[in-house]
Protein backbone atom coordinates (compact mmCIF):
# COMPACT_ATOMS: atom_id res chain seq x y z
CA UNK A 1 -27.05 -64.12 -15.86
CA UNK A 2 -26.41 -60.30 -15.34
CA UNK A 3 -28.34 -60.81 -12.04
CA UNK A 4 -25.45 -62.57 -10.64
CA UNK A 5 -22.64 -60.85 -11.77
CA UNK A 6 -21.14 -58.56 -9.41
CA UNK A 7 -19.89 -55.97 -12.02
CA UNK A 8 -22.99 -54.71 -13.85
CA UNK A 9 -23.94 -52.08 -10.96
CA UNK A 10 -20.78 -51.67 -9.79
CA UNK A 11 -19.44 -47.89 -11.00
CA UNK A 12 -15.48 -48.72 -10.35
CA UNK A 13 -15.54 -52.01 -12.01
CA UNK A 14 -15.00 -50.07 -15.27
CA UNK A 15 -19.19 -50.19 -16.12
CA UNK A 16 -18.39 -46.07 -16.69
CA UNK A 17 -18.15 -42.68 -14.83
CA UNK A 18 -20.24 -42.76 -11.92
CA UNK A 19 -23.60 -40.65 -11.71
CA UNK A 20 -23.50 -38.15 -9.04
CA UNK A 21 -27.13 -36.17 -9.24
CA UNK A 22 -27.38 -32.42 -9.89
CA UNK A 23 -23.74 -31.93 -10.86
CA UNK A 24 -22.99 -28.89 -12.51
CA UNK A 25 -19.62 -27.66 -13.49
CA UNK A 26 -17.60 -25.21 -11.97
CA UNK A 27 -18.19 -22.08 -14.24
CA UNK A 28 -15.34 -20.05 -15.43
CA UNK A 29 -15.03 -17.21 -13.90
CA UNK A 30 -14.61 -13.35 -16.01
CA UNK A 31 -12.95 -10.33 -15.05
CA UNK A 32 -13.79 -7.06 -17.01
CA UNK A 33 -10.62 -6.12 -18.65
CA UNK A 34 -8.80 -3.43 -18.34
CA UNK A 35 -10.22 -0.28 -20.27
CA UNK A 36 -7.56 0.14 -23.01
CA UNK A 37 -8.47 3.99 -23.03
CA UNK A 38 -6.09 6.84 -21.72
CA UNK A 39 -7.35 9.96 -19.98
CA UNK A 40 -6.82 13.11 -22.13
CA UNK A 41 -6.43 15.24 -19.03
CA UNK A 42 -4.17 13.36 -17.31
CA UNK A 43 -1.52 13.53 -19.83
CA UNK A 44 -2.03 16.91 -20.11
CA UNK A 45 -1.80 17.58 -17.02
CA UNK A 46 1.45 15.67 -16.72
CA UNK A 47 3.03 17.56 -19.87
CA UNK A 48 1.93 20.99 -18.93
CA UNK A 49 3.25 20.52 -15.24
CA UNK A 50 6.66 21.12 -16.63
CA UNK A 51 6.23 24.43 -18.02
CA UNK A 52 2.62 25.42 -16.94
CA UNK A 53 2.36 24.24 -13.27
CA UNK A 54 -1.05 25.82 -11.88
CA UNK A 55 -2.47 24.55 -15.36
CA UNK A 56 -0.70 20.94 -14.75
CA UNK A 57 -1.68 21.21 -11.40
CA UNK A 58 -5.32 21.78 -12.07
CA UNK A 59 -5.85 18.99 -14.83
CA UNK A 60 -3.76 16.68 -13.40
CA UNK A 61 -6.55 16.49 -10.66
CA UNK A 62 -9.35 16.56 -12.65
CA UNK A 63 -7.45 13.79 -14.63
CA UNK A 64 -6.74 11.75 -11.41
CA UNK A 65 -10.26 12.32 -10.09
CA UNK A 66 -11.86 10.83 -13.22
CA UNK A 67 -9.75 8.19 -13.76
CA UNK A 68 -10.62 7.02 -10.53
CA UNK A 69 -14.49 7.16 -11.61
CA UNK A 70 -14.26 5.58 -15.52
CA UNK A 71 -11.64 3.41 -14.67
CA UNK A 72 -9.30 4.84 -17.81
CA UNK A 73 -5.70 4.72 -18.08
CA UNK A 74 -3.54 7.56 -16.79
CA UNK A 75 -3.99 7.15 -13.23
CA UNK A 76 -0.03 7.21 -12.73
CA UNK A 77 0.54 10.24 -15.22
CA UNK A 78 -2.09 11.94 -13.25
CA UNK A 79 -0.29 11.25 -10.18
CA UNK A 80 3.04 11.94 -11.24
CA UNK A 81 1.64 15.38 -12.93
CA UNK A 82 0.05 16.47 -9.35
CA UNK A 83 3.59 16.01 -7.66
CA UNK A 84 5.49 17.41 -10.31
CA UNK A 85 3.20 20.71 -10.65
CA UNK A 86 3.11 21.09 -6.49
CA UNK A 87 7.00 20.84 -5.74
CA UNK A 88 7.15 23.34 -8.89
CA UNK A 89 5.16 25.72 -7.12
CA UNK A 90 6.19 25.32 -3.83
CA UNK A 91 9.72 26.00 -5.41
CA UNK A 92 8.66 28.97 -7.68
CA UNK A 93 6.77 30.63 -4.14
CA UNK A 94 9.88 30.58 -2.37
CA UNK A 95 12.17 31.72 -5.05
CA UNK A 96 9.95 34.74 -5.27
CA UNK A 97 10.13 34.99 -1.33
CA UNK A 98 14.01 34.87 -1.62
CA UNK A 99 13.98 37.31 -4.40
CA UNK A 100 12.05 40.11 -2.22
CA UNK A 101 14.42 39.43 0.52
CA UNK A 102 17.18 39.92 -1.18
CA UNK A 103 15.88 42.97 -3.18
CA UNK A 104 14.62 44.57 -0.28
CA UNK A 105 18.06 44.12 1.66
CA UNK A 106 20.38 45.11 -1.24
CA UNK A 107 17.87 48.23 -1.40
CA UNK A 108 17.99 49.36 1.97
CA UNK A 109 21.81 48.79 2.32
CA UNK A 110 21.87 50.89 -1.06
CA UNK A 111 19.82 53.90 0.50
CA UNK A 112 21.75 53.63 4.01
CA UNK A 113 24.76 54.66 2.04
């Protein structure tokens, strides 16, 4: 009798899932995470770029560079401790510049009198 009936082979006549050969499942796929570790020199770097800034300057970059190697956190404080340190120099250079100018033209108005 099951020779004759249409629904015993039949895979969409409710007879069950149908059979597809050498099916494997999509496999999740994993990301590393994130390390959770910060970078030692890269916040010191950033917090010594406000009142140290060749210091700051110096291990913010070696902060930065090795950050970029391990894959730590601090990247950003890094960053932000390189800028910080730079424009701090750049402005302590040419308040020193302005200072001998000044000096030197208050001095030689001083000895022209």
């Amino acid at each position: 009798m099951s020779q004759n009936n249409p629904y015993v082979n039949n895979p969409y006549a409710g007879g069950g899932a149908p059979q597809y050969p050498n099916y494997q499942p999509p496999q999740p796929q994993y990301y590393a995470a994130p390390s959770s570790k910060w970078n030692a020199m890269s916040i010191a770097g950033f917090v010594c770029s406000f009142f140290f800034s060749l210091i700051g300057l110096i291990l913010s970059i070696i902060g930065y560079s090795q950050t970029k190697k391990t894959g730590e956190r601090g990247g950003d404080f890094a960053l932000a401790g390189i800028i910080i340190s730079a424009v701090s120099l750049v402005m302590s250079i040419l308040a020193i510049i302005l200072l001998f100018v000044l000096f030197g033209t208050v001095i030689t108005a001083a000895v022209a009198l």
